[in-house]
Protein backbone atom coordinates (compact mmCIF):
# COMPACT_ATOMS: atom_id res chain seq x y z
CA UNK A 1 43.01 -145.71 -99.69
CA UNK A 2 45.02 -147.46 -101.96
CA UNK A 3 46.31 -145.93 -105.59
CA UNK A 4 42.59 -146.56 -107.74
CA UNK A 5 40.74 -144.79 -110.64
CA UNK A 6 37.08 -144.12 -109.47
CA UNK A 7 33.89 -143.52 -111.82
CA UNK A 8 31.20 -141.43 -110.66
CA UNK A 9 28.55 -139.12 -112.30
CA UNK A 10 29.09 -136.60 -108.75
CA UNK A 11 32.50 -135.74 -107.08
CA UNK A 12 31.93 -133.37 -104.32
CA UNK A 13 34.95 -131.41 -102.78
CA UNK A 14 34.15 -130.66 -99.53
CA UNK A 15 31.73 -131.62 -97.08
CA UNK A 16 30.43 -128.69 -94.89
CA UNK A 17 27.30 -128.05 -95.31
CA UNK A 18 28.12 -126.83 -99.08
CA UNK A 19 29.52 -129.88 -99.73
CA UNK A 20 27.34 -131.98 -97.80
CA UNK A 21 23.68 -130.56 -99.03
CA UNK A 22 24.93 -130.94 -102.35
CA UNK A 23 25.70 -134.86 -102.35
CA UNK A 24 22.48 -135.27 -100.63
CA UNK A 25 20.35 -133.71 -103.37
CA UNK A 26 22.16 -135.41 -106.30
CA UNK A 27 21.88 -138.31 -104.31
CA UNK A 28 18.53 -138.77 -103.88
CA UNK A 29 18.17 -137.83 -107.42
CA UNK A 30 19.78 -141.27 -108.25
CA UNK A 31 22.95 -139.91 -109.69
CA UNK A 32 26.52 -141.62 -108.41
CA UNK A 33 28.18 -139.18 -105.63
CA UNK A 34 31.64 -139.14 -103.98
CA UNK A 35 32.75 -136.19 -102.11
CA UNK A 36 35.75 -135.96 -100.32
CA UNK A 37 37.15 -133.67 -97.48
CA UNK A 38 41.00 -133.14 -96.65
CA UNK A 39 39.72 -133.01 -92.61
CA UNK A 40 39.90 -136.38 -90.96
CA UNK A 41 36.44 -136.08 -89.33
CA UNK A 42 33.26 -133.74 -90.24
CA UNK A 43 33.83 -130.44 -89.01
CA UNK A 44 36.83 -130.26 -87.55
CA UNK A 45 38.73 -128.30 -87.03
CA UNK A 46 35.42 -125.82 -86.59
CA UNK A 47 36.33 -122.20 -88.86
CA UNK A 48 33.24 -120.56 -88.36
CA UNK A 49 31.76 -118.37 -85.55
CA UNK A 50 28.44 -120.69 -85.45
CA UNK A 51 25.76 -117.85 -86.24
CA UNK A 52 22.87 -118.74 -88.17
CA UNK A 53 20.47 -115.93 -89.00
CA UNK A 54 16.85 -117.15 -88.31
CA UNK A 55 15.90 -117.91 -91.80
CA UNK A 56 18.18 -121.04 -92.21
CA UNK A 57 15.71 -122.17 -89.40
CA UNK A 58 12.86 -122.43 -92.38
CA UNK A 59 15.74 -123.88 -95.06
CA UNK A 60 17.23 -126.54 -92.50
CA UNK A 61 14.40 -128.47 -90.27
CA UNK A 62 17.34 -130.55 -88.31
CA UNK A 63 19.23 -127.42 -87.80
CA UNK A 64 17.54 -127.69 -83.71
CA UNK A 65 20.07 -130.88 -83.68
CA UNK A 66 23.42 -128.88 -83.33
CA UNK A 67 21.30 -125.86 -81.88
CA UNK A 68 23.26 -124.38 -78.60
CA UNK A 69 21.77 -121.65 -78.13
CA UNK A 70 18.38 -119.12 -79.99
CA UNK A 71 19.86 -115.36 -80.56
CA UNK A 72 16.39 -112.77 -79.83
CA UNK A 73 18.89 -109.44 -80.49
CA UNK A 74 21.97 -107.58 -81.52
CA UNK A 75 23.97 -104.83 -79.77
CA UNK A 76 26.43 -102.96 -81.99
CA UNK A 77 29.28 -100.92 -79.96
CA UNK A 78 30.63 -98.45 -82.22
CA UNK A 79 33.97 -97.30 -80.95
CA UNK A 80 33.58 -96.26 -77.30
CA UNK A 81 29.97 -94.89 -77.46
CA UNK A 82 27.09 -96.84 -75.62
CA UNK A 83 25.87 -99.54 -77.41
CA UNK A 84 23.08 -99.55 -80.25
CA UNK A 85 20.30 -102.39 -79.48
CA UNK A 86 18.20 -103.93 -82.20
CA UNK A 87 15.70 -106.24 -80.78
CA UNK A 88 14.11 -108.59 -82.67
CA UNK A 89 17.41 -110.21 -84.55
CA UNK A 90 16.62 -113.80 -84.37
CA UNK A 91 18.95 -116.33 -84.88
CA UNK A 92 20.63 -119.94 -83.55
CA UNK A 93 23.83 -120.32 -82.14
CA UNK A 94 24.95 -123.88 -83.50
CA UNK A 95 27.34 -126.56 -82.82
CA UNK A 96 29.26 -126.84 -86.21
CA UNK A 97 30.59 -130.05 -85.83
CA UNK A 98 27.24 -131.69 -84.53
CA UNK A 99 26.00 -129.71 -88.01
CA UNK A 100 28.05 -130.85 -90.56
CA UNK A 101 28.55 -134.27 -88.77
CA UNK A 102 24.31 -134.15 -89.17
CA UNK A 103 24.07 -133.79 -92.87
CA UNK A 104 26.58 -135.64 -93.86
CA UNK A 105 25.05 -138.60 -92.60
CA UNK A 106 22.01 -137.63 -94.35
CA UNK A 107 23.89 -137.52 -97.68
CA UNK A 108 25.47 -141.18 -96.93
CA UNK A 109 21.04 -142.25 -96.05
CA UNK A 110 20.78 -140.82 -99.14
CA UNK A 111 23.21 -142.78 -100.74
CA UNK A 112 26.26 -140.66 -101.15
CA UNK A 113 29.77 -141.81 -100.71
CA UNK A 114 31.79 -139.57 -98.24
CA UNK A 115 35.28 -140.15 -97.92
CA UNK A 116 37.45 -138.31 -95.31
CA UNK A 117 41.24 -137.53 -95.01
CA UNK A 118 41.15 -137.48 -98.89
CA UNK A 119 43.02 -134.35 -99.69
CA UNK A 120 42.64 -132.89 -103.60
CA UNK A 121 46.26 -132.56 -104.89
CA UNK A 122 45.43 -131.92 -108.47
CA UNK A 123 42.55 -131.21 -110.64
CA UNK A 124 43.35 -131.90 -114.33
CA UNK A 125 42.33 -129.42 -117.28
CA UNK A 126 40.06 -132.72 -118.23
CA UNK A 127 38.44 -132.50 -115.28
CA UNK A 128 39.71 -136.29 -114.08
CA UNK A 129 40.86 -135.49 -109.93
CA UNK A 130 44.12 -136.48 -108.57
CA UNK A 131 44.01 -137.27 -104.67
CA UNK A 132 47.04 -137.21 -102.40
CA UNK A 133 47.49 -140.80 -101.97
CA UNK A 134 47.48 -140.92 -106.00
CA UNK A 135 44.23 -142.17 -106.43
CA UNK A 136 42.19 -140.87 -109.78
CA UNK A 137 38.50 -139.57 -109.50
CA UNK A 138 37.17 -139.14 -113.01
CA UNK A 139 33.79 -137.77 -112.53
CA UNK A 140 31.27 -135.99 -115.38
CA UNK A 141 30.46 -133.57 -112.82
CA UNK A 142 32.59 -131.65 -110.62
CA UNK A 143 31.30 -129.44 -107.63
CA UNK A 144 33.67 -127.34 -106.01
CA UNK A 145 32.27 -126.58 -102.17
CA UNK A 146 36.43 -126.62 -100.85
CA UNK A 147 36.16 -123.07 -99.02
CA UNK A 148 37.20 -119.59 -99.49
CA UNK A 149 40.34 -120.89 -101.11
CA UNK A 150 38.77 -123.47 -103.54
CA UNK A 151 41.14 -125.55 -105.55
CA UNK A 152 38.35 -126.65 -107.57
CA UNK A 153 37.53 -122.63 -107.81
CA UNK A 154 41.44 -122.02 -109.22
CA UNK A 155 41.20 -124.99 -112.24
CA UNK A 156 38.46 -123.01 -113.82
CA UNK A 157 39.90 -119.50 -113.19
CA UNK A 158 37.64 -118.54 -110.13
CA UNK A 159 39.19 -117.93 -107.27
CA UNK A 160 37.80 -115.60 -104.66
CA UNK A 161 39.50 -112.15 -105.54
CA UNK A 162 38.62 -110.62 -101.65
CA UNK A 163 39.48 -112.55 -98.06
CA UNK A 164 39.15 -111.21 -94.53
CA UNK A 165 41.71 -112.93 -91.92
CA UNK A 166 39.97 -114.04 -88.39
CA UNK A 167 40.85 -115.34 -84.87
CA UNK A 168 38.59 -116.24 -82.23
CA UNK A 169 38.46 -118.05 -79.00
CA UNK A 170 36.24 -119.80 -76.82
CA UNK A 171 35.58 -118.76 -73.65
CA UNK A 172 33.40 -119.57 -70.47
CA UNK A 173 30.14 -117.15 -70.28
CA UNK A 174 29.69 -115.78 -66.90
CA UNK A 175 25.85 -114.60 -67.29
CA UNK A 176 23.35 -116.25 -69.70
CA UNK A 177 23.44 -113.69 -73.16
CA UNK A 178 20.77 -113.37 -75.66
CA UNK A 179 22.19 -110.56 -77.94
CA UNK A 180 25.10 -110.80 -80.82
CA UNK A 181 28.02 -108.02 -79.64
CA UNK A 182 29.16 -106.66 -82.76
CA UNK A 183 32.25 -103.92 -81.83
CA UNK A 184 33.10 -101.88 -84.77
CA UNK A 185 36.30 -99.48 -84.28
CA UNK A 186 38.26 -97.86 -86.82
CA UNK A 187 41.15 -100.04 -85.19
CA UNK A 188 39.47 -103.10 -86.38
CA UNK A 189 40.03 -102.25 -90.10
CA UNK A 190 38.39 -103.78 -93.09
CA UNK A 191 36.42 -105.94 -90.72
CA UNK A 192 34.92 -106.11 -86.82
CA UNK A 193 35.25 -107.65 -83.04
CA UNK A 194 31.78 -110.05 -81.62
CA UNK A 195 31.03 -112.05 -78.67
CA UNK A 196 28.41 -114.65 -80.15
CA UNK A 197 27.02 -116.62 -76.56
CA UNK A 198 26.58 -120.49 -76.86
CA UNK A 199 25.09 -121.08 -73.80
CA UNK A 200 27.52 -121.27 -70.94
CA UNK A 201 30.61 -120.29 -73.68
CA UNK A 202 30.86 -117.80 -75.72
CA UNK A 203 32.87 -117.24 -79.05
CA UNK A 204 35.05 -114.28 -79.04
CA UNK A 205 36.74 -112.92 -82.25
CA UNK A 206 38.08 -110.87 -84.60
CA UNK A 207 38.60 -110.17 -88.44
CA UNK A 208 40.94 -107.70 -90.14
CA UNK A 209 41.78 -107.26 -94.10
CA UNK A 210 44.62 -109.51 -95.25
CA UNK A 211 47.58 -106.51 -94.45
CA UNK A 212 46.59 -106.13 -90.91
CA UNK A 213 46.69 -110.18 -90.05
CA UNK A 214 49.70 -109.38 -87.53
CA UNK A 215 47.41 -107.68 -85.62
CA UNK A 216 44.83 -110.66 -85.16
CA UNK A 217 46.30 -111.42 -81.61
CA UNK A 218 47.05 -108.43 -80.02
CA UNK A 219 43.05 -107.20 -80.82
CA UNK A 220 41.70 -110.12 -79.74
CA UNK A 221 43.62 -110.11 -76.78
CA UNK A 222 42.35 -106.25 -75.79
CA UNK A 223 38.98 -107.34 -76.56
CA UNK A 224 39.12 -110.14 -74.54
CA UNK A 225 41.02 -108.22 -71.87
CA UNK A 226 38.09 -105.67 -72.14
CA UNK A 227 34.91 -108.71 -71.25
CA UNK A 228 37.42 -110.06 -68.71
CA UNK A 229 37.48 -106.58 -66.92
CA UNK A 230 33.54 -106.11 -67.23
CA UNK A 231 33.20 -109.81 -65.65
CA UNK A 232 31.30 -110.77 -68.82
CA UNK A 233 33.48 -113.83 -69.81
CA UNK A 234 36.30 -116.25 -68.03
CA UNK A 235 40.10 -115.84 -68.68
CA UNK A 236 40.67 -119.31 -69.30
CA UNK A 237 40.87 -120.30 -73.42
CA UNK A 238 38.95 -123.25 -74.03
CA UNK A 239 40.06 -123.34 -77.82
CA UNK A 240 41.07 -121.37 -80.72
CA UNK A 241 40.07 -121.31 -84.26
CA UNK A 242 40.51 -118.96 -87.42
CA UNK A 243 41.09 -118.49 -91.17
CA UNK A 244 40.02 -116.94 -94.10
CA UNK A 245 36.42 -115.56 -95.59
CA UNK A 246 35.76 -114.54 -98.87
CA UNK A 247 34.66 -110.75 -99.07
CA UNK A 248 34.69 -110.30 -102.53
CA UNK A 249 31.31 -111.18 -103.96
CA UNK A 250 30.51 -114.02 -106.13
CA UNK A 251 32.64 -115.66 -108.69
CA UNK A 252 31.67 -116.71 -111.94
CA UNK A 253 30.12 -120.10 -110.16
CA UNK A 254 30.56 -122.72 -113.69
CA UNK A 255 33.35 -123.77 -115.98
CA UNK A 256 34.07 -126.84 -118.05
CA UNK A 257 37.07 -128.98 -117.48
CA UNK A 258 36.82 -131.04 -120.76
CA UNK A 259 33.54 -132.40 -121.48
CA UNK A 260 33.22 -132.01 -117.11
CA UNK A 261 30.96 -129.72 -115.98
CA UNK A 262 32.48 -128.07 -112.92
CA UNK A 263 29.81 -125.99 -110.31
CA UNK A 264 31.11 -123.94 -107.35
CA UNK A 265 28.72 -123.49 -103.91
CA UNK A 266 28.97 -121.91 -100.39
CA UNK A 267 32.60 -119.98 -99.82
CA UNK A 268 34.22 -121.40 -102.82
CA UNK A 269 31.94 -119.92 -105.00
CA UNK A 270 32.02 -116.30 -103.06
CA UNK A 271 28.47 -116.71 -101.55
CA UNK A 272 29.82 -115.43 -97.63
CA UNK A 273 28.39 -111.88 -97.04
CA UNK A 274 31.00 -109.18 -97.49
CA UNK A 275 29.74 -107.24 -95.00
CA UNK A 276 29.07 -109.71 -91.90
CA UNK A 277 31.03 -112.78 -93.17
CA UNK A 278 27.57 -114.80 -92.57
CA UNK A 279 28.20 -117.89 -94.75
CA UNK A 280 25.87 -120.93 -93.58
CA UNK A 281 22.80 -120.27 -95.00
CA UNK A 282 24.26 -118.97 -98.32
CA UNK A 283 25.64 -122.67 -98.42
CA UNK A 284 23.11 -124.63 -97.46
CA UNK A 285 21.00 -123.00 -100.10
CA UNK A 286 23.88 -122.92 -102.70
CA UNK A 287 24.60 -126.64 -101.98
CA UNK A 288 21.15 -128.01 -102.60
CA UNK A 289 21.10 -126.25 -106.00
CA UNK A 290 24.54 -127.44 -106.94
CA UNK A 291 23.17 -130.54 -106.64
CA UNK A 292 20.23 -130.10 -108.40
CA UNK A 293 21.41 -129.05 -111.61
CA UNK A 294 24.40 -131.22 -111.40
CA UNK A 295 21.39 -134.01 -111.94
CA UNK A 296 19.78 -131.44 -114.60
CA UNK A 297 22.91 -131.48 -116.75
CA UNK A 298 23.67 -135.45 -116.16
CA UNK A 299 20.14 -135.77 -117.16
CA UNK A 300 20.62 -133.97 -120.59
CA UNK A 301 19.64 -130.05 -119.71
CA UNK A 302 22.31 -128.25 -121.67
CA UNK A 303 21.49 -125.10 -119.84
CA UNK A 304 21.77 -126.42 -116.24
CA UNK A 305 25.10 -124.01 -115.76
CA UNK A 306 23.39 -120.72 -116.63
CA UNK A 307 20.03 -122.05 -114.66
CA UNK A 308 22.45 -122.37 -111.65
CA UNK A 309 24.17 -119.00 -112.63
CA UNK A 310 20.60 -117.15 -112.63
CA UNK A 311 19.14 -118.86 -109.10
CA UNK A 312 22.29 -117.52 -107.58
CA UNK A 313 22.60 -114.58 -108.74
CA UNK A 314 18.52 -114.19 -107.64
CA UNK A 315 18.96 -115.64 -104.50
CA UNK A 316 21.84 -113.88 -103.61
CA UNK A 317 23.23 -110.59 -105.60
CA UNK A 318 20.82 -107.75 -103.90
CA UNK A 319 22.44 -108.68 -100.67
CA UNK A 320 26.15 -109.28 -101.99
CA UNK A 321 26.05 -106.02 -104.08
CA UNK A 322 24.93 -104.18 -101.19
CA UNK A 323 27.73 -105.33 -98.46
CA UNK A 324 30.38 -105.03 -101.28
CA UNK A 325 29.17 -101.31 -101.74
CA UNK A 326 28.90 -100.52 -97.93
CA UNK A 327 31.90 -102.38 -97.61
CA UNK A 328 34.04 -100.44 -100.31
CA UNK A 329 32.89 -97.30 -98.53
CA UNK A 330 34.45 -98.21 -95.54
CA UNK A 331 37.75 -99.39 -97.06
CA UNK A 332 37.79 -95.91 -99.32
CA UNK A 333 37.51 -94.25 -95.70
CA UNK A 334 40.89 -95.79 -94.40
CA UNK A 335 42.51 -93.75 -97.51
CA UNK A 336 41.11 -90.76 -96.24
CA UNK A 337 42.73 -91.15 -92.73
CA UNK A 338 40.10 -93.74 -90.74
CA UNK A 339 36.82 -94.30 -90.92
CA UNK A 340 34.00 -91.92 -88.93
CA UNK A 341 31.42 -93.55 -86.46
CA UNK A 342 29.00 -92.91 -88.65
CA UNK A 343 31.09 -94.19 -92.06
CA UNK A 344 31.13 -97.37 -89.46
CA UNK A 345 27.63 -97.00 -88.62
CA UNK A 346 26.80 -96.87 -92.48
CA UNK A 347 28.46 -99.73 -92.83
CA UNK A 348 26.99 -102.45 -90.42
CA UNK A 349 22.99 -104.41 -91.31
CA UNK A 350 22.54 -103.17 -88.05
CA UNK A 351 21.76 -99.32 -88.70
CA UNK A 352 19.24 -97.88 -91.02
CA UNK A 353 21.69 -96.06 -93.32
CA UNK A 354 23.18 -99.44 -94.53
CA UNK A 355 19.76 -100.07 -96.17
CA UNK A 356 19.45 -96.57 -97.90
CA UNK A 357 19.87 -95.85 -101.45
């Protein structure tokens, strides 16, 4: 792209599936949309472990085109104990390329403008959008769906206060796998080991609080070391992947940037679970109302910000208050020494104490 000043009603920062939903729905509305994405292609580099819990399957129809694999269960290995099997945990194991590649070209049918390779380099306090290459976006709306570390999030004072660091590999799958390993050790701290199957591969990985990031390879390497030994998994490394997730609830998801009214969605806006790091669905959802009350406030609705604010903090703040309390019981336990089994236990969706009082 060549130095230019661009109008639009919509600019979109990011198009995952935050990004993307959102265009789509202010799209359709009629409203002008450009959203850009720093990434030369739609998902990719992939920096996600490709779960989707079972209730994105009701949110998402097209979700069976990047569908690898359906998840039926979980088994949770607490330190070295035998494992703890709950059955019915349904789920899809996606291809996150083949999903964000999907709906962004539903946003562009819907008449969205997506333009990759078009990295953010500043966003002014007037809410006009500086691109790398020079070029000037100066949008009325503004909706920040750039990730856990949202530049969009920091020009409005939001950025996400809590991150988890992660590393994970792909691997060949020796035996068709139905079940999501979760491995919680006290060695794994502020976070957790899984083996999520896709098929005849199988994502491998690991996630530590920020301090421990050294460690990232050497535990992903003993838990790999460990599935290579029980013949569960290949040697070979088909690829590697990583980065951060937010972990420390939702931000304050509106500012104003001048007379531009500035909305933040999926990771930017804090939405990943604290607990699991499960992000797509929270997303999805938060994209589509981005977008919807990005056309409320273009259309005159003066309280489109706090309606946004209030559907989030419905849709979302039981389950992000919970994993941020289970969560800060965990990390409190590391100050004690380490954390118990059961202080693990207690702290995984998997076991019933999570879901006490």
């Amino acid at each position: 792209m060549s130095e230019a000043v661009w109008h639009t009603d919509v600019l979109i920062a990011g198009l995952g599936p935050a990004g993307a939903c959102a265009a789509a729905e202010t799209a359709r509305a009629g409203w002008s949309v450009i959203a850009v994405d720093r990434k030369t292609e739609a998902g990719v580099p992939v920096q996600c472990a490709e779960l989707v819990p079972g209730p994105i399957g009701m949110e998402v129809a097209d979700v069976s085109v990047a569908q690898e694999q359906l998840i039926t269960s979980m088994v949770t290995f607490v330190e070295d104990a035998e494992p703890d099997v709950v059955e019915n945990f349904p789920g899809h194991m996606i291809n996150r390329q083949a999903f964000d590649r999907h709906l962004c070209v539903l946003a562009e049918d819907d008449g969205a403008r997506c333009v990759f390779g078009a990295a953010i380099k500043t966003v002014m306090p007037d809410g006009i959008v500086v691109l790398s290459d020079g070029t000037r976006i100066v949008p009325r709306v503004i909706i920040g769906a750039d990730g856990p570390k949202s530049v969009v999030g920091a020009a409005i004072g939001q950025a996400n206060a809590g991150l988890v660091e992660t590393r994970q590999i792909t691997v060949a799958l020796n035996e068709p796998h139905f079940s999501t390993d979760i491995f919680l050790s006290a060695d794994i701290p502020g976070g957790y080991g899984w083996l999520f199957p896709k098929g005849a591969a199988a994502n491998i990985g690991v996630g530590v609080r920020p301090e421990d990031k050294s460690r990232l390879k050497e535990l992903l390497m003993q838990l790999h070391g460990s599935m290579i030994v029980s013949g569960r998994v290949g040697g070979e490394v088909q690829g590697y992947t990583g980065g951060p997730i937010p972990v420390g609830g939702m931000v304050d998801p509106f500012g104003m940037l001048g007379k531009t009214l500035v909305l933040l969605a999926g990771d930017a806006a804090g939405l990943t679970n604290p607990v699991t790091g499960a992000g797509i669905n929270s997303a999805v959802l938060s994209g589509r109302r981005a977008g919807q009350y990005a056309g409320e406030f273009l259309a005159g609705n003066e309280d489109a910000a706090s309606d946004y604010l209030e559907e989030l903090e419905d849709l979302f703040k039981p389950a992000l208050d919970r994993a941020l309390k289970r969560r800060g019981e965990v990390l409190a336990a590391y100050e004690q020494g380490e954390p118990t089994p059961q202080d693990l236990k207690r702290g995984w969706i998997a076991y019933s104490d999570y879901w006490a009082a």
